[in-house]
N, C-alpha and C. Protein backbone atom coordinates (compact mmCIF):
# COMPACT_ATOMS: atom_id res chain seq x y z
N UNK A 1 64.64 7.63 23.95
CA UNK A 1 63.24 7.37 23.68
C UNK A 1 62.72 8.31 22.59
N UNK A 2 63.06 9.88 22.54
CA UNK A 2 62.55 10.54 21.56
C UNK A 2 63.42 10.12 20.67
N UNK A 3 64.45 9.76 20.14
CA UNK A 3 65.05 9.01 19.14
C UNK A 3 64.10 8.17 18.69
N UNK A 4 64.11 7.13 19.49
CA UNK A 4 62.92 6.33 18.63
C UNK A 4 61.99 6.55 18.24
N UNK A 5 60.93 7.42 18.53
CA UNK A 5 60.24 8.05 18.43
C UNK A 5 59.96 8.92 16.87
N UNK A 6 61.20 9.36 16.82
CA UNK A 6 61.51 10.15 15.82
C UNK A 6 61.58 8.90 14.53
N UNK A 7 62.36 8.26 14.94
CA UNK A 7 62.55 6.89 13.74
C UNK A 7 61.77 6.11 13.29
N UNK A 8 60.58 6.05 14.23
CA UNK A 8 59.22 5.03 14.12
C UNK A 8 58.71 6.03 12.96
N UNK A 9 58.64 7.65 13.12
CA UNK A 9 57.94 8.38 12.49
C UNK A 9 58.15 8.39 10.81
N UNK A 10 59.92 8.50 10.80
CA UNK A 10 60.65 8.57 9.76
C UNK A 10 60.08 7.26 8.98
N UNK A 11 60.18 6.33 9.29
CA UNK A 11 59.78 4.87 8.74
C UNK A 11 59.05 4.76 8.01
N UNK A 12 57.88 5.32 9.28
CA UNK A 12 56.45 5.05 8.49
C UNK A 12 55.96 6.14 7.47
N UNK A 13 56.77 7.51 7.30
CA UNK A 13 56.70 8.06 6.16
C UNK A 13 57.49 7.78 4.70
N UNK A 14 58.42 6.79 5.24
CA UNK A 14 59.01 6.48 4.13
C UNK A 14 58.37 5.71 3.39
N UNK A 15 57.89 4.57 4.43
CA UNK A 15 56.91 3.66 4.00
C UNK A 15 55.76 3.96 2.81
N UNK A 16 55.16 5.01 3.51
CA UNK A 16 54.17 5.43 3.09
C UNK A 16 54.73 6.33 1.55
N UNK A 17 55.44 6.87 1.61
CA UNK A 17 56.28 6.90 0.22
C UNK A 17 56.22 6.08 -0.52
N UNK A 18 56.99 5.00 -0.49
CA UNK A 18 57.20 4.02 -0.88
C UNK A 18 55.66 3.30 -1.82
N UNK A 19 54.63 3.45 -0.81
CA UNK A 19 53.69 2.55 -1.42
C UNK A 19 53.10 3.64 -2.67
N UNK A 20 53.42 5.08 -2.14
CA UNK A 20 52.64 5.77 -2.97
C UNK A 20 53.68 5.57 -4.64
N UNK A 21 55.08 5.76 -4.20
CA UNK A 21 55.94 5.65 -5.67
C UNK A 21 55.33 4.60 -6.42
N UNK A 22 55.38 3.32 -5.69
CA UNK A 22 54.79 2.42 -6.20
C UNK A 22 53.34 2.23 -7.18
N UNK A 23 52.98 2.67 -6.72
CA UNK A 23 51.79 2.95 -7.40
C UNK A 23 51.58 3.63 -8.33
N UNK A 24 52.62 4.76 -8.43
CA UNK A 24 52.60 5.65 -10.00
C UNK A 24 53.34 4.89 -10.67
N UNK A 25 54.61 4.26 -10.23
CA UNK A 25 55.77 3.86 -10.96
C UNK A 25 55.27 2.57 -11.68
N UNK A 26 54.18 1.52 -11.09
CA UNK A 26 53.86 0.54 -11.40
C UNK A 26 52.73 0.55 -12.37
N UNK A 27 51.78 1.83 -11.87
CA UNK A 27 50.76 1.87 -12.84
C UNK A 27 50.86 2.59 -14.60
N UNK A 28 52.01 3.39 -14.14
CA UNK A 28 52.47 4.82 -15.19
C UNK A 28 52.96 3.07 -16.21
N UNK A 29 53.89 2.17 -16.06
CA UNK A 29 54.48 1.58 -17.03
C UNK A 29 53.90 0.38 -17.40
N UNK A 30 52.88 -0.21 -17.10
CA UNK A 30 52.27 -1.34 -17.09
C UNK A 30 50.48 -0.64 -17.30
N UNK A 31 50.15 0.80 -17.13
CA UNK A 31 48.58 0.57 -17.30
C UNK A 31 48.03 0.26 -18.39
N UNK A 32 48.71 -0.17 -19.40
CA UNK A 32 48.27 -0.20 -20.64
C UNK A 32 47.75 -1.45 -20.44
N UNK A 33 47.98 -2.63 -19.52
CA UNK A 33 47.86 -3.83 -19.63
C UNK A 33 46.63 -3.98 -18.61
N UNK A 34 46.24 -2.72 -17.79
CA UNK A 34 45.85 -2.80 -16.71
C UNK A 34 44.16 -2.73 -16.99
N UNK A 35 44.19 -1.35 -18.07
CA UNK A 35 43.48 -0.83 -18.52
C UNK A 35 43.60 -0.85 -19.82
N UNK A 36 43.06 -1.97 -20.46
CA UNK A 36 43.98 -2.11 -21.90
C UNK A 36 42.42 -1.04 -22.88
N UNK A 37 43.02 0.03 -23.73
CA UNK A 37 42.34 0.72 -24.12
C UNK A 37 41.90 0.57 -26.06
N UNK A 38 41.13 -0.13 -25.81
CA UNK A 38 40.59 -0.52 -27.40
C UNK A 38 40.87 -1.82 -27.08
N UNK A 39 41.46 -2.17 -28.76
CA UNK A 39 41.72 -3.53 -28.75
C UNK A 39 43.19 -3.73 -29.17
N UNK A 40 44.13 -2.68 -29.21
CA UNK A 40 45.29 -3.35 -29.81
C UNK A 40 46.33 -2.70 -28.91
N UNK A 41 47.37 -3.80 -28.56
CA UNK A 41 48.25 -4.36 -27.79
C UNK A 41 49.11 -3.11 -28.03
N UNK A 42 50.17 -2.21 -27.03
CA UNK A 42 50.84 -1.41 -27.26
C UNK A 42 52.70 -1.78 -26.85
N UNK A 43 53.62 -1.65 -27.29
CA UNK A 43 54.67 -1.54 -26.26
C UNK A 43 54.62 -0.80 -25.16
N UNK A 44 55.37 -1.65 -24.35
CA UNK A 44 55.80 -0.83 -22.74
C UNK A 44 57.46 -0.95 -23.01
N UNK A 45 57.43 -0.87 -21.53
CA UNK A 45 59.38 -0.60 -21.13
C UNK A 45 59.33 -2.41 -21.15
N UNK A 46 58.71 -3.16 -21.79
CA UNK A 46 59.11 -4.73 -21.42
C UNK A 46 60.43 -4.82 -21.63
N UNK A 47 60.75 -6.03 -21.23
CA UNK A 47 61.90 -6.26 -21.70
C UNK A 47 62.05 -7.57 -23.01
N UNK A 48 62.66 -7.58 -23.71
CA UNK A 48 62.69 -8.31 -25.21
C UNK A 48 64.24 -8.93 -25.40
N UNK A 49 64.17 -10.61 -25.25
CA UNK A 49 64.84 -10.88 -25.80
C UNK A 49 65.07 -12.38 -26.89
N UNK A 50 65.90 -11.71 -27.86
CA UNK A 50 65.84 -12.62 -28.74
C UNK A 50 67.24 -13.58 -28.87
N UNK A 51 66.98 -15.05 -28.64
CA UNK A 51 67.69 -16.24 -28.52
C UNK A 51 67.21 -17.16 -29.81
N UNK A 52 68.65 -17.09 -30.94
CA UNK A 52 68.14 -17.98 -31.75
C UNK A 52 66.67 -17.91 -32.93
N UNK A 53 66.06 -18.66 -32.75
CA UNK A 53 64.37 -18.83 -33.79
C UNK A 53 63.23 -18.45 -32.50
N UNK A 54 63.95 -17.92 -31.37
CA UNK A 54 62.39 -17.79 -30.23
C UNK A 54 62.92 -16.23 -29.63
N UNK A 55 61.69 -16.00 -29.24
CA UNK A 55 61.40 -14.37 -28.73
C UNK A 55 60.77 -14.93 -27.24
N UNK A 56 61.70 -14.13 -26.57
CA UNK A 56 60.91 -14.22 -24.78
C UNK A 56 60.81 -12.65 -24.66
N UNK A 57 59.90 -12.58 -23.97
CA UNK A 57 59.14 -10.94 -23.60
C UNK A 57 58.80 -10.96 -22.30
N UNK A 58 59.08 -10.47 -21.41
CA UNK A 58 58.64 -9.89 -20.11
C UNK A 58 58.06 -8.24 -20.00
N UNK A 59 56.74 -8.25 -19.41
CA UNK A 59 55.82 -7.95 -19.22
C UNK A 59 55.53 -7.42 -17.44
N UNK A 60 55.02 -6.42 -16.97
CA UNK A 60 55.14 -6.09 -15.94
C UNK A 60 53.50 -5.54 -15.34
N UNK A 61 53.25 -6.10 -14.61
CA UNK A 61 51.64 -5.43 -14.45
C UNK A 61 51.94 -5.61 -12.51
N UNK A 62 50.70 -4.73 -11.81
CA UNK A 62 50.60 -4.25 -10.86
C UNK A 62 49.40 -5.15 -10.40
N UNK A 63 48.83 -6.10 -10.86
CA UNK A 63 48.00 -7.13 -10.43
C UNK A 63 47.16 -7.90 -11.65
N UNK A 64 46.31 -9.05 -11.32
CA UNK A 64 45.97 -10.03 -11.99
C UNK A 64 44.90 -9.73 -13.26
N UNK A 65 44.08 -8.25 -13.07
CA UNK A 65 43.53 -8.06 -13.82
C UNK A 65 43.91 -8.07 -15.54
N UNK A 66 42.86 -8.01 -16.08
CA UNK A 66 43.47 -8.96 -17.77
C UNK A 66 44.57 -9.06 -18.24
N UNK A 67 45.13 -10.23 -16.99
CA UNK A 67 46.46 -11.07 -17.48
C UNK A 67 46.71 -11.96 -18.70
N UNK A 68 45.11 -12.32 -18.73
CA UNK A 68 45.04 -13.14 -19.74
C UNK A 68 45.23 -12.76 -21.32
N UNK A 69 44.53 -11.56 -21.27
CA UNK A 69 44.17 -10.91 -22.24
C UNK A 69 45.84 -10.08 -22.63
N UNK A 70 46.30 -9.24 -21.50
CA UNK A 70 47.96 -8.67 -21.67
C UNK A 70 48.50 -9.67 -22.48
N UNK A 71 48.59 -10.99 -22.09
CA UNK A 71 49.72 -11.83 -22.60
C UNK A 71 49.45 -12.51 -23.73
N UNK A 72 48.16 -12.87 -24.16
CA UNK A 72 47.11 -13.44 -25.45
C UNK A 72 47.94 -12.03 -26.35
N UNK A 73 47.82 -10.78 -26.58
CA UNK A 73 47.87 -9.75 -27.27
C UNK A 73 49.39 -9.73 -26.83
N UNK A 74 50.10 -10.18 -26.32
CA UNK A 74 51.85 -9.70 -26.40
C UNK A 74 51.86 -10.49 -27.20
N UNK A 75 51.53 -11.94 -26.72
CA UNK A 75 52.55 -12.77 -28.16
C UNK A 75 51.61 -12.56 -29.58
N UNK A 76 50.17 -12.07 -29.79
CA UNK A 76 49.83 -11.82 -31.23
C UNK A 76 50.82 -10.83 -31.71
N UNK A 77 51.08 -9.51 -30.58
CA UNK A 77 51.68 -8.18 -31.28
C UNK A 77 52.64 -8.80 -32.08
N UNK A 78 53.78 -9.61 -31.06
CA UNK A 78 55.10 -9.95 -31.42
C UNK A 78 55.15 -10.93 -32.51
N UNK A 79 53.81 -11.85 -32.70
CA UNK A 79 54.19 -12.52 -33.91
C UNK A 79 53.84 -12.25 -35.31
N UNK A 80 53.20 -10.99 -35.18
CA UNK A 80 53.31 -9.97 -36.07
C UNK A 80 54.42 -9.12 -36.47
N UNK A 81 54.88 -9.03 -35.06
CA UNK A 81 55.89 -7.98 -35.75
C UNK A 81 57.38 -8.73 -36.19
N UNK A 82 57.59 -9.87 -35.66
CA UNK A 82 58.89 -11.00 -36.12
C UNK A 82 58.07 -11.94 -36.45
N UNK A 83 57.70 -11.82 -37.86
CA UNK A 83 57.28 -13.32 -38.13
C UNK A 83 57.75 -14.05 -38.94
N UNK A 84 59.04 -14.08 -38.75
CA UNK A 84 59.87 -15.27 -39.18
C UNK A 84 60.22 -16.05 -37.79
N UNK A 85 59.93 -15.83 -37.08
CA UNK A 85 60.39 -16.70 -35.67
C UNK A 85 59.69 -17.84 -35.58
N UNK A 86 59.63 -18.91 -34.42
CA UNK A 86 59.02 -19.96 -34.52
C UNK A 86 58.16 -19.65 -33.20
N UNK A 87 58.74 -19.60 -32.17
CA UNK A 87 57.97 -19.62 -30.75
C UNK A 87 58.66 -18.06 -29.99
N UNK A 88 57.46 -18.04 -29.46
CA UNK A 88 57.13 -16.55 -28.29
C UNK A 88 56.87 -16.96 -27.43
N UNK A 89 57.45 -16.38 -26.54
CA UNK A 89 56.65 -16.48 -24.82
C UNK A 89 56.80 -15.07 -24.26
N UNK A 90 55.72 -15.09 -23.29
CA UNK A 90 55.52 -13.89 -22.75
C UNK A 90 55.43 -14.22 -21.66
N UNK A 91 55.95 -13.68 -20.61
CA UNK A 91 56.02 -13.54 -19.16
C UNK A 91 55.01 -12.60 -18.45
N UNK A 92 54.43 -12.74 -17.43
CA UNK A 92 53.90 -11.84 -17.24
C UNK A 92 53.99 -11.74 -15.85
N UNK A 93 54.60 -10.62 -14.85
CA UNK A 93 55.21 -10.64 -13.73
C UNK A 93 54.42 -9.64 -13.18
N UNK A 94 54.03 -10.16 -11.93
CA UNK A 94 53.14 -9.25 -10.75
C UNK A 94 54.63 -8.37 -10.09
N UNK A 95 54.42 -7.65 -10.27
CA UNK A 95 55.28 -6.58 -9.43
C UNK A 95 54.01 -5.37 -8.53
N UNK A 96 54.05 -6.03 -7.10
CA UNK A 96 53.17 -4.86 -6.31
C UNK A 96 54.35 -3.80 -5.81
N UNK A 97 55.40 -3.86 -5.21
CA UNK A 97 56.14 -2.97 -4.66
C UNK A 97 57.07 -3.01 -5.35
N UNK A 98 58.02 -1.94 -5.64
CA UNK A 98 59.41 -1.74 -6.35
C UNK A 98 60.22 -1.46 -4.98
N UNK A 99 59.86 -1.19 -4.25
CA UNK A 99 61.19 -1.29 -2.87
C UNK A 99 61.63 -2.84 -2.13
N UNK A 100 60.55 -3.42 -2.29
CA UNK A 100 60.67 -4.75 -1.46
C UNK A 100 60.50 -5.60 -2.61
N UNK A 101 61.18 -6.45 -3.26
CA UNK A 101 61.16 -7.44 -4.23
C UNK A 101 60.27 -8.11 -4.41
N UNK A 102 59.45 -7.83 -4.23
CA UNK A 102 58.49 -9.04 -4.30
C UNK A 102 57.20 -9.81 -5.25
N UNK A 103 58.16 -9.71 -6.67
CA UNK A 103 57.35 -9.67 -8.13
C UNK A 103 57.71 -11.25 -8.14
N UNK A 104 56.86 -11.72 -9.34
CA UNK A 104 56.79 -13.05 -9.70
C UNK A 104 56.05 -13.62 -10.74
N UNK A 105 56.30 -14.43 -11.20
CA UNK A 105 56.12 -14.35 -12.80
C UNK A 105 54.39 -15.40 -12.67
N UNK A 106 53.92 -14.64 -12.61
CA UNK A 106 52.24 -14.72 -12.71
C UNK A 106 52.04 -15.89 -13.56
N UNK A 107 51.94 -15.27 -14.93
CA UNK A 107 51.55 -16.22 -16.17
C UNK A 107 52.64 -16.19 -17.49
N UNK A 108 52.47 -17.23 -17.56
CA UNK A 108 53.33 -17.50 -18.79
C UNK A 108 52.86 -17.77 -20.11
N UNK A 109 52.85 -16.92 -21.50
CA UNK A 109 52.06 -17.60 -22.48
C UNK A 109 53.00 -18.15 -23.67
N UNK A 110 53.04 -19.04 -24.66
CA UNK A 110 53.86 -18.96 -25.23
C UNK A 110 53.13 -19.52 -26.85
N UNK A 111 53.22 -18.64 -27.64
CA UNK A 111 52.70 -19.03 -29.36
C UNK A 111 54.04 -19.91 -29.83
N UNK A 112 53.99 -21.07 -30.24
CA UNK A 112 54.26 -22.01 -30.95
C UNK A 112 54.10 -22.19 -32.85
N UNK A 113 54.47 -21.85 -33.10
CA UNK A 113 54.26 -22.02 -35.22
C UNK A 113 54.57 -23.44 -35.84
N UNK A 114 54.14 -23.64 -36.03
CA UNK A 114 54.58 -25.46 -36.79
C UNK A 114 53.82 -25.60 -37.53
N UNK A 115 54.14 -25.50 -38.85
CA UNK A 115 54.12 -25.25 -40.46
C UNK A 115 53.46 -24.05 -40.54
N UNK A 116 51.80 -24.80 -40.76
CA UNK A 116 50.93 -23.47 -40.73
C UNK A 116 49.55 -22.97 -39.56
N UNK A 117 50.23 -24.07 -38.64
CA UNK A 117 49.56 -24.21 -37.57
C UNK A 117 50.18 -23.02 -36.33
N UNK A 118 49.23 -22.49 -35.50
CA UNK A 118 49.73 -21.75 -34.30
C UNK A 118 49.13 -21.73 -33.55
N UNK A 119 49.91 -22.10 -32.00
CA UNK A 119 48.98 -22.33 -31.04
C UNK A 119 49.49 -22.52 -29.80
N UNK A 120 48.49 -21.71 -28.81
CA UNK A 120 49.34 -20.80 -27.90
C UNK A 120 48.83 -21.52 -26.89
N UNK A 121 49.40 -21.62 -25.55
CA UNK A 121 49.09 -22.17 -24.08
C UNK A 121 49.99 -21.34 -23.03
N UNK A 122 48.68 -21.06 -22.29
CA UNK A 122 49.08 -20.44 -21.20
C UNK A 122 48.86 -21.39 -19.48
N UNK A 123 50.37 -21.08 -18.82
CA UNK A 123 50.71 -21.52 -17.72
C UNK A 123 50.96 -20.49 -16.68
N UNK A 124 49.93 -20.94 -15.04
CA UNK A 124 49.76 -20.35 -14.54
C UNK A 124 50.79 -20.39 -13.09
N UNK A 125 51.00 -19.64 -12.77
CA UNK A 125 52.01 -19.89 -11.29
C UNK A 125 50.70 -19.77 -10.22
N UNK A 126 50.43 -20.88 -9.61
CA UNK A 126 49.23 -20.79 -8.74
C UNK A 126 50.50 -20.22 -7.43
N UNK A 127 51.64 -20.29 -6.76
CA UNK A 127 52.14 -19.94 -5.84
C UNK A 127 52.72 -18.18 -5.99
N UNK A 128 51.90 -17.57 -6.84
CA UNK A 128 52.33 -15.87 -6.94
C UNK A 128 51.21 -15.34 -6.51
């Protein structure tokens, strides 16, 4: 019984760890998106990859706040900074906990180029 006792204790401090890591670890690499400061878009630890004439970008934020705005300003940054490409997309993934998996790709934006036209649409995961 004091075994268990002891283990219920252990748990729930780990736990409680856990939510606190989370919270630096999630906010420290994503607050830029959280708290976006001015007006211009910064790199994070995203991840970037390039396939071919298109750029996919994943994006990491700690909740829904200006998702819209994070991912509107990823794909401007990026089609600034490769602009010979044709299409961008940006991912944008809710990650609340880093111990328990449980991230999911929020919103999706993606800039399109065709000739001299550009034009971006964003898709929402209503089940995240």
């Amino acid at each position: 019984m004091k075994n268990i006792a002891i283990s219920l204790i252990l748990l729930a401090f780990l736990g409680l760890l856990s939510l606190g890591a989370t919270g630096s670890l999630v906010t420290g690499t994503s607050g830029v998106f959280n708290k976006v400061q001015g007006e211009v878009f910064q790199e994070s630890s995203s991840d970037v990859v390039l396939e071919g004439n298109k750029l996919f970008i994943s994006i990491n934020q700690r909740d829904k706040e200006n998702s819209e705005k994070a991912v509107i300003e990823c794909l401007n940054f990026y089609s600034e900074k490769y602009p010979q490409l044709d299409e961008y997309t940006c991912d944008l993934v809710l990650r609340t906990n880093i111990i328990i998996d449980d991230s999911c790709n929020y919103l999706t934006g993606v800039l399109v180029k065709k000739d001299s036209e550009e034009s971006i649409t964003l898709d929402y995961n209503s089940n995240c």
